[in-house]
Protein backbone atom coordinates (compact mmCIF):
# COMPACT_ATOMS: atom_id res chain seq x y z
CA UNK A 1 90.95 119.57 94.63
CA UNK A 2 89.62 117.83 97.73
CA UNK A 3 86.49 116.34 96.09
CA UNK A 4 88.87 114.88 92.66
CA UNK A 5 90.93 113.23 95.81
CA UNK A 6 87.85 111.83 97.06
CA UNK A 7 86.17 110.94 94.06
CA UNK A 8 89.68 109.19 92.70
CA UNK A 9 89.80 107.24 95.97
CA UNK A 10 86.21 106.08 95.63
CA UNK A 11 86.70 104.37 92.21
CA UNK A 12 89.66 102.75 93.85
CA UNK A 13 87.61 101.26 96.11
CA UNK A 14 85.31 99.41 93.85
CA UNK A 15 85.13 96.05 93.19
CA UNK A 16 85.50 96.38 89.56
CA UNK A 17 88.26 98.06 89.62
CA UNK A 18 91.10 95.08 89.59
CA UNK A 19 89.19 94.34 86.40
CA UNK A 20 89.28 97.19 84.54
CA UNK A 21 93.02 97.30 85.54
CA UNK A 22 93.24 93.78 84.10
CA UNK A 23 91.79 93.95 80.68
CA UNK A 24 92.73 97.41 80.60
CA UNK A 25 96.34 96.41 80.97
CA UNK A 26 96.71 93.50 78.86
CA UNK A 27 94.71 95.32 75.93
CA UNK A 28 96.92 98.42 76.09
CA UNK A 29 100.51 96.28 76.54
CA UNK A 30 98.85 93.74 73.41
CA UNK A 31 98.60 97.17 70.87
CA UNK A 32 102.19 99.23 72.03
CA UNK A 33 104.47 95.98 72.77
CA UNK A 34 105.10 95.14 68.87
CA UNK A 35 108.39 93.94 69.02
CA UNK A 36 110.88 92.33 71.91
CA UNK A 37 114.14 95.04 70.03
CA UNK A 38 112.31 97.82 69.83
CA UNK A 39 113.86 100.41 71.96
CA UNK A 40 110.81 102.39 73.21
CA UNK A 41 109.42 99.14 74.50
CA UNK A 42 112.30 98.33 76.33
CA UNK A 43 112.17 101.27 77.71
CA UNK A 44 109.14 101.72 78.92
CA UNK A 45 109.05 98.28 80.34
CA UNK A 46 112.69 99.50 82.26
CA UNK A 47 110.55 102.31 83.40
CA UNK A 48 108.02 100.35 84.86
CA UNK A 49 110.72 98.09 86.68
CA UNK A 50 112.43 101.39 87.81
CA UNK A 51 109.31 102.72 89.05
CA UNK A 52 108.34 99.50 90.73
CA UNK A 53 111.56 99.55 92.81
CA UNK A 54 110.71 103.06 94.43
CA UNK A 55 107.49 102.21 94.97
CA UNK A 56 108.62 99.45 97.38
CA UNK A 57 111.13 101.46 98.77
CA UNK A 58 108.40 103.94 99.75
CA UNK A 59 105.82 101.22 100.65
CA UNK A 60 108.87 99.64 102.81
CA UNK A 61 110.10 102.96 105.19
CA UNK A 62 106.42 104.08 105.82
CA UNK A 63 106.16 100.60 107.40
CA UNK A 64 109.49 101.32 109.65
CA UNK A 65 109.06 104.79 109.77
CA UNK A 66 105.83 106.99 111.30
CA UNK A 67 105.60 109.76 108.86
CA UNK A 68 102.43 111.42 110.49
CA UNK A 69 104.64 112.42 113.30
CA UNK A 70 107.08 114.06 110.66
CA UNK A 71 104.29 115.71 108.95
CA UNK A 72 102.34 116.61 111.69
CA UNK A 73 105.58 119.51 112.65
CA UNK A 74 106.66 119.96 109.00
CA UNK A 75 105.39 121.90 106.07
CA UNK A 76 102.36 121.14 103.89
CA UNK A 77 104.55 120.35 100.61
CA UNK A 78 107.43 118.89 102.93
CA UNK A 79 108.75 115.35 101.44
CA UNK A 80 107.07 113.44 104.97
CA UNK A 81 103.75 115.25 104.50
CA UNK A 82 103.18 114.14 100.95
CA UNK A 83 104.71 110.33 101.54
CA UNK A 84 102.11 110.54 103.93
CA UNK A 85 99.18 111.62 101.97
CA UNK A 86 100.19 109.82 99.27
CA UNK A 87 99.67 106.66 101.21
CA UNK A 88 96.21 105.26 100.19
CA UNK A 89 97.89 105.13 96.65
CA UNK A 90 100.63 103.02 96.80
CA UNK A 91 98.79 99.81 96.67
CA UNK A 92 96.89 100.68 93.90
CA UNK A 93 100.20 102.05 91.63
CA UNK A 94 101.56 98.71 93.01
CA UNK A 95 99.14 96.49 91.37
CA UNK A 96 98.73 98.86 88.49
CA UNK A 97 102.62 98.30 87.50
CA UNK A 98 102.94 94.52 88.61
CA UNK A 99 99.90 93.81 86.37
CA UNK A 100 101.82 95.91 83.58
CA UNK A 101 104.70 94.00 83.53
CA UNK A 102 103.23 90.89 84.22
CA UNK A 103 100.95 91.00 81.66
CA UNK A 104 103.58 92.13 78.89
CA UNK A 105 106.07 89.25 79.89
CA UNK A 106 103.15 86.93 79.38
CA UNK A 107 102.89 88.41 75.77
CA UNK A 108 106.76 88.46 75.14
CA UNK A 109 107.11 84.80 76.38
CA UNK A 110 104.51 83.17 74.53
CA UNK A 111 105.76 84.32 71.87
CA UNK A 112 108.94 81.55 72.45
CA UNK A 113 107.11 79.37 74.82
CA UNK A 114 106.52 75.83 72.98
CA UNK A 115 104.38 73.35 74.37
CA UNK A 116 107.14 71.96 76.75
CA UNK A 117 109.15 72.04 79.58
CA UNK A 118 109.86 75.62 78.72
CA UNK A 119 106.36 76.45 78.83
CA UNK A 120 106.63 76.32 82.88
CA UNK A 121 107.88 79.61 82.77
CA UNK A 122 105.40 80.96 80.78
CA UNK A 123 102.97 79.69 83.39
CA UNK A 124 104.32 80.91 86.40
CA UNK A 125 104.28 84.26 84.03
CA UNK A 126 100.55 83.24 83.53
CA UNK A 127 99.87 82.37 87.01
CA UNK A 128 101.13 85.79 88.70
CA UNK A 129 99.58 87.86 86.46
CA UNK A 130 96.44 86.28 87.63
CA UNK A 131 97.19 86.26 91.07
CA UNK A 132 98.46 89.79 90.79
CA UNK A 133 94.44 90.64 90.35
CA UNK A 134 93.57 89.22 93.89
CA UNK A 135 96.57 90.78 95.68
CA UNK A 136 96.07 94.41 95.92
CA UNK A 137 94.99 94.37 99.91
CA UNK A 138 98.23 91.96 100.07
CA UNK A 139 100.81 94.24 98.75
CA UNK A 140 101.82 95.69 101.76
CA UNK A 141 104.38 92.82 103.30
CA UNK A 142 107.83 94.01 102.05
CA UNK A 143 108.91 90.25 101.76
CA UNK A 144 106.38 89.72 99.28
CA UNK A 145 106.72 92.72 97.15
CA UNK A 146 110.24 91.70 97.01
CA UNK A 147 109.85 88.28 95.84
CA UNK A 148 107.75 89.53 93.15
CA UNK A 149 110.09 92.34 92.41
CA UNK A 150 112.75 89.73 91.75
CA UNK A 151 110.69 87.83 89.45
CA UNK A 152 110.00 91.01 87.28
CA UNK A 153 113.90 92.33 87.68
CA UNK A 154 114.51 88.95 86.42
CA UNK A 155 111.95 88.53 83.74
CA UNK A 156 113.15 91.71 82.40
CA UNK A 157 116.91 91.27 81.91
CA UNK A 158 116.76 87.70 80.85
CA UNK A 159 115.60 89.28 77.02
CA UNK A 160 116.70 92.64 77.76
CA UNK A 161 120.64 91.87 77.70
CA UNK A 162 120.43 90.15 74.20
CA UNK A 163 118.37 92.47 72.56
CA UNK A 164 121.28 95.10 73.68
CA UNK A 165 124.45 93.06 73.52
CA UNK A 166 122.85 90.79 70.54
CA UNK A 167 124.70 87.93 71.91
CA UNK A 168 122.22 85.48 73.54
CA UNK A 169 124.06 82.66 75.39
CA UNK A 170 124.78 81.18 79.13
CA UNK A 171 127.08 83.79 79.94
CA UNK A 172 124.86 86.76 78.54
CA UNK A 173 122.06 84.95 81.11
CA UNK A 174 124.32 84.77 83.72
CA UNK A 175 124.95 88.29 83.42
CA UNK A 176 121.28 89.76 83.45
CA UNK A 177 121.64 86.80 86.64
CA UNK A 178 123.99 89.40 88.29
CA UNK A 179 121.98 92.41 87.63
CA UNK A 180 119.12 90.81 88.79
CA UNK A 181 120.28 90.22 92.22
CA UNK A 182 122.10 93.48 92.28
CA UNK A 183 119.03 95.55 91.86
CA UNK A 184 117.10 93.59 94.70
CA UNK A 185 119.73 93.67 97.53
CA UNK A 186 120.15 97.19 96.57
CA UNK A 187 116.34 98.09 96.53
CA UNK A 188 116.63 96.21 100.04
CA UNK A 189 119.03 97.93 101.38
CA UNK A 190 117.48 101.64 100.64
CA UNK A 191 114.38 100.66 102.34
CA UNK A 192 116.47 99.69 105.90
CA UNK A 193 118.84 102.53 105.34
CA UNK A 194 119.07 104.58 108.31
CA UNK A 195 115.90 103.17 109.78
CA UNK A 196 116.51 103.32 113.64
CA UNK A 197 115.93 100.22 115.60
CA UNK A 198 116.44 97.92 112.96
CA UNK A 199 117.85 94.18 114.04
CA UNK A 200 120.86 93.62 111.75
CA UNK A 201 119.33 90.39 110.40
CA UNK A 202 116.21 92.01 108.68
CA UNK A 203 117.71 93.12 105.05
CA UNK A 204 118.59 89.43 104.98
CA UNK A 205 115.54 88.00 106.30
CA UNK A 206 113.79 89.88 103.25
CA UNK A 207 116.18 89.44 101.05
CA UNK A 208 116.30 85.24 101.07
CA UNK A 209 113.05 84.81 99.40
CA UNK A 210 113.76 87.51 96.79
CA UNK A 211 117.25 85.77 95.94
CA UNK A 212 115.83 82.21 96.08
CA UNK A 213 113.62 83.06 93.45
CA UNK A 214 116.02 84.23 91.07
CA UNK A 215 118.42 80.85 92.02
CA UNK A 216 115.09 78.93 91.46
CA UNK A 217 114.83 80.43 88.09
CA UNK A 218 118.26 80.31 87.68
CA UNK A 219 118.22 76.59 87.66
CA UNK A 220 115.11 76.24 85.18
CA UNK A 221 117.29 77.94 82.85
CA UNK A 222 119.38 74.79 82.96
CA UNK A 223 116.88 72.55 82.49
CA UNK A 224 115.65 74.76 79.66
CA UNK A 225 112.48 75.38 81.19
CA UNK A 226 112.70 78.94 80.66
CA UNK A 227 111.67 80.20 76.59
CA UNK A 228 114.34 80.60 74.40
CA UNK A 229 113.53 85.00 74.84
CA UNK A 230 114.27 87.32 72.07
CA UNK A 231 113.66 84.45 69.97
CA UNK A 232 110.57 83.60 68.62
CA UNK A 233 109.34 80.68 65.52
CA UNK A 234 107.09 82.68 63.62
CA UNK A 235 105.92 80.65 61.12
CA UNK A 236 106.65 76.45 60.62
CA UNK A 237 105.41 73.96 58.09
CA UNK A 238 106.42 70.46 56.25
CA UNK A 239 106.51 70.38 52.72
CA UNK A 240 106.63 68.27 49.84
CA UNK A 241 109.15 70.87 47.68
CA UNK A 242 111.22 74.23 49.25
CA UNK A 243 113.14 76.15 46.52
CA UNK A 244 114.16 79.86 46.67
CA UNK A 245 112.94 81.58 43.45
CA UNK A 246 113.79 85.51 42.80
CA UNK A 247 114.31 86.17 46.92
CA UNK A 248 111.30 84.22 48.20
CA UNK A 249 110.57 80.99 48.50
CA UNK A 250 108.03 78.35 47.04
CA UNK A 251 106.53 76.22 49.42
CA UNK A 252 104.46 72.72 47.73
CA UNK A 253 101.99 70.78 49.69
CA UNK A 254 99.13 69.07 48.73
CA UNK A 255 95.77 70.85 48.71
CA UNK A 256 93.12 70.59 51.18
CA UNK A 257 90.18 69.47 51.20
CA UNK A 258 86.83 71.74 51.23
CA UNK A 259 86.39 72.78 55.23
CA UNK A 260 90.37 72.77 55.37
CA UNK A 261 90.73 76.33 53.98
CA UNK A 262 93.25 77.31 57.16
CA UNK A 263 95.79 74.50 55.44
CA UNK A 264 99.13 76.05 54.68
CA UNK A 265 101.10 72.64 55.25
CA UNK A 266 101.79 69.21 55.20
CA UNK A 267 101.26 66.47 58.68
CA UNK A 268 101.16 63.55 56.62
CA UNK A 269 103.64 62.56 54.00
CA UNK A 270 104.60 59.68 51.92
CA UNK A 271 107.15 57.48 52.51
CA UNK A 272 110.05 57.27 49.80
CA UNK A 273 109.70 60.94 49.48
CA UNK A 274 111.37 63.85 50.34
CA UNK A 275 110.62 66.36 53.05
CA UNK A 276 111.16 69.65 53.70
CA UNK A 277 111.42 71.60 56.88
CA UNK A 278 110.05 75.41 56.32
CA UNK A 279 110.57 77.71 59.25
CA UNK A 280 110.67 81.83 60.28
CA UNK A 281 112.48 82.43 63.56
CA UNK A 282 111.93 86.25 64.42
CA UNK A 283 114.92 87.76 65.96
CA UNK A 284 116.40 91.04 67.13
CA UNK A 285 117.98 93.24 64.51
CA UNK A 286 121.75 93.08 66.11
CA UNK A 287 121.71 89.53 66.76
CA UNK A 288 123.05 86.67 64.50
CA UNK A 289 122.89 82.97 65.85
CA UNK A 290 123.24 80.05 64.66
CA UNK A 291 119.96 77.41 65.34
CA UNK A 292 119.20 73.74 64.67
CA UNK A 293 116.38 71.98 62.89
CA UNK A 294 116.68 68.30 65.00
CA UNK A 295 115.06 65.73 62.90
CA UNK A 296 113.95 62.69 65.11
CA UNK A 297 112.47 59.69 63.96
CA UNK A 298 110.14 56.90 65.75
CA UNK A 299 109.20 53.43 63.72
CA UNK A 300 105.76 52.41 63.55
CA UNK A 301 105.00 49.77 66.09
CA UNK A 302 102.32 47.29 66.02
CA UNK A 303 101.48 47.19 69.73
CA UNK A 304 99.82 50.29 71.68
CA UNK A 305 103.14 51.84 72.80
CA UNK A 306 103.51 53.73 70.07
CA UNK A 307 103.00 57.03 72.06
CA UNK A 308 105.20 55.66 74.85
CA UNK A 309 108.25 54.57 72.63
CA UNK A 310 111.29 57.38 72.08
CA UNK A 311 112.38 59.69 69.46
CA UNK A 312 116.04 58.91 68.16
CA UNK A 313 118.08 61.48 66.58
CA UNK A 314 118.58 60.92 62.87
CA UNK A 315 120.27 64.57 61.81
CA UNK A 316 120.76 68.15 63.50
CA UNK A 317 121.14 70.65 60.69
CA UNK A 318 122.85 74.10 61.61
CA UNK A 319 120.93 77.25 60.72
CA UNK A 320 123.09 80.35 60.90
CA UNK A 321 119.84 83.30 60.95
CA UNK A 322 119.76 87.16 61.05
CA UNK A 323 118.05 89.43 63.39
CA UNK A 324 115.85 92.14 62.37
CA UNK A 325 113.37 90.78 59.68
CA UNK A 326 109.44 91.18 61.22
CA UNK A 327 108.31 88.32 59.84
CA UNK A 328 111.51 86.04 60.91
CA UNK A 329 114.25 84.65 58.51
CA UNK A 330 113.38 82.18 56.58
CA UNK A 331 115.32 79.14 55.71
CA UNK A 332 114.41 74.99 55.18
CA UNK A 333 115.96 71.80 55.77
CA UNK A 334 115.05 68.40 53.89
CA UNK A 335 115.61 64.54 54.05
CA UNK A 336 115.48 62.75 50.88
CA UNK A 337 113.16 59.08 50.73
CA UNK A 338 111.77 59.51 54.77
CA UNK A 339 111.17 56.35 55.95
CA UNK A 340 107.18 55.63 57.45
CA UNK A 341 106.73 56.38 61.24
CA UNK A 342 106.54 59.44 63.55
CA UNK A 343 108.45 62.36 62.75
CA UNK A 344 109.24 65.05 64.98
CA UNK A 345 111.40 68.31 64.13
CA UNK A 346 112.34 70.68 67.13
CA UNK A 347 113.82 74.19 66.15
CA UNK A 348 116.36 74.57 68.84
CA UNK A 349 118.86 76.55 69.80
CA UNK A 350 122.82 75.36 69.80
CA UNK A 351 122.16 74.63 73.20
CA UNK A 352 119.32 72.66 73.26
CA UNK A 353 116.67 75.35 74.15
CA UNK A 354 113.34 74.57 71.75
CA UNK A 355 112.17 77.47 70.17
CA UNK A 356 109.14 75.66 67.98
CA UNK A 357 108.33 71.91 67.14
CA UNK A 358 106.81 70.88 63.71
CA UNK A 359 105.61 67.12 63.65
CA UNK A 360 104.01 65.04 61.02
CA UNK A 361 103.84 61.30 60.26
CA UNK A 362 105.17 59.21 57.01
CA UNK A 363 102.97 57.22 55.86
CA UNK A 364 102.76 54.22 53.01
CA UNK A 365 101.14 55.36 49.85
CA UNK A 366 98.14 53.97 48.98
CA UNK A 367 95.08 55.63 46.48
CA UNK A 368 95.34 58.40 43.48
CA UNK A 369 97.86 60.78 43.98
CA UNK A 370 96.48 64.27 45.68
CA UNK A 371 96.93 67.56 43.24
CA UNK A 372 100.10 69.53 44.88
CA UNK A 373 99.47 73.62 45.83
CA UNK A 374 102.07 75.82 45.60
CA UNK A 375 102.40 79.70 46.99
């Protein structure tokens, strides 16, 4: 028994190991995370959050309180003994399950992540799993492991309350908000409970960073910096011709050329046509809502501040979608005789939140007229 202890401790100890946690983690979250509603995700993800919390609270009263002496005039199996042998391995579980959950919010937000403001989220997601791999002789300041463990409390119920309610709005967010909060003064408080010699003030000193992260986050919701979570725009395309035939649809588009086998869509059409918006937003099975396609429209201009220039609003079509359907429901939007310029269509929620952007340009026509594909 002594020489598996040993020999477990050892490969703790190498260098590699953060690695092999790394790749190891993101590899196995990447083949058993395979959809945001699916209960035994969600539950194993509120497992890892539940297990993270006693880990801290253990990692936090063997800081205040000195367990050898306990264990020293108690039992071999007695609870102090075996918090104190079991010492050496609460770093390691503590990097193990912050990398865990790290790595499969970074897979769950991507998936609604678009490239912009909301995509800061994502990287702060991004950014802590990485850093994650360089703290693991760090994880021993209770101020830090709670700051993290608000981010991941927080993470968690921001997708977890719509998937279960299948409502997702401001005061479903506000609500995994609350629980948020909750569960860190409450992990706080177990680890100061009864701990003698304690100044008063400490729970709150370690509890201000926790809560200011979740206020920070709080506040990108607002400026819709945070991804648009259970929702996701799983497929998106412009087209020359939508119709629904026998339940699915037909999608036109002109074909490409040779080396553009990977075409499935238009980003140049002709002006005086008509265009059609194609789009699959994935969401959960219980939830219906009701999203936007938000045509905007920029003129050509003959100077160089073309890029510079805004977007106006020309139409914002309602979408009212189902949950449930793997490959997202599917539904299109068109403008008849598009006039030449930038175009730029963000699916959005009904409160602004993007979900996915399709952008082409309209062009005049000019040359033979390109054989349309169909599928």
């Amino acid at each position: 028994m002594m020489n598996i202890v040993k020999q477990t401790q050892a490969f703790l100890d190498k260098p590699y190991t953060p690695i092999a946690f790394f790749f190891g983690g993101i590899t196995f979250d990447s083949l058993t995370l395979t959809r945001i509603d699916r209960l035994q995700d969600n539950l194993l993800l509120l497992l890892y959050v539940s297990l993270l919390g006693t880990l801290i609270i253990l990692v936090g009263r063997t800081q205040l309180i000195s367990f050898s002496e306990v264990s020293a005039t108690g039992s071999t199996w007695s609870l102090p003994n075996l918090m104190e042998k079991a010492k050496p391995y609460y770093v390691p579980a503590l990097h193990f399950l912050f990398g865990s959950l790290f790595s499969a919010y970074a897979i769950v937000y991507s998936k609604s992540a678009s490239l912009n403001a909301s995509a800061v989220f994502l990287g702060v997601i991004v950014i802590m799993l990485v850093v994650n791999e360089f703290l693991h002789k760090r994880l021993t300041s209770v101020k830090l492991l709670m700051t993290l463990y608000a981010l991941v409390t927080f993470s968690f119920f921001t997708f977890f309350f719509p998937v279960v309610t299948g409502h997702m709005n401001t005061g479903i967010f506000l609500l995994g908000v609350g629980v948020s909060i909750a569960v860190v003064l409450r992990v706080v408080h177990l680890i100061y409970q009864y701990v003698p010699n304690q100044s008063p003030r400490s729970p709150i000193y370690t509890s201000i960073p926790a809560v200011g992260v979740i206020i920070v986050f709080t506040i990108f919701y607002f400026l819709n910096w945070i991804p648009p979570v259970p929702l996701s725009l799983k497929f998106a395309g412009m087209y020359h011709h939508v119709e629904r035939v026998d339940g699915d649809f037909r999608l036109t588009y002109n074909e490409g050329r040779w080396y553009e086998f990977f075409k499935q869509s238009e980003d140049t059409l002709t002006a005086g046509d008509s265009a059609y918006c194609f789009t699959a937003v994935f969401a959960p099975a219980n939830l219906n809502k009701t999203i936007f396609h938000h045509w905007q429209y920029r003129p050509f201009s003959s100077d160089e501040t073309q890029s510079e220039r805004p977007f106006t609003t020309t139409d914002r079509i309602p979408i009212t979608i189902s949950g449930g359907r793997e490959e997202g429901y599917r539904s299109y939007t068109m403008k008849q005789k598009v006039d030449p310029g930038d175009w730029l269509i963000n699916v959005e929620t009904d409160d602004g939140k993007i979900i996915g952007t399709v952008s082409f340009q309209v062009i005049e026509p000019k040359g033979p007229k390109v054989d349309t594909k169909t599928y």
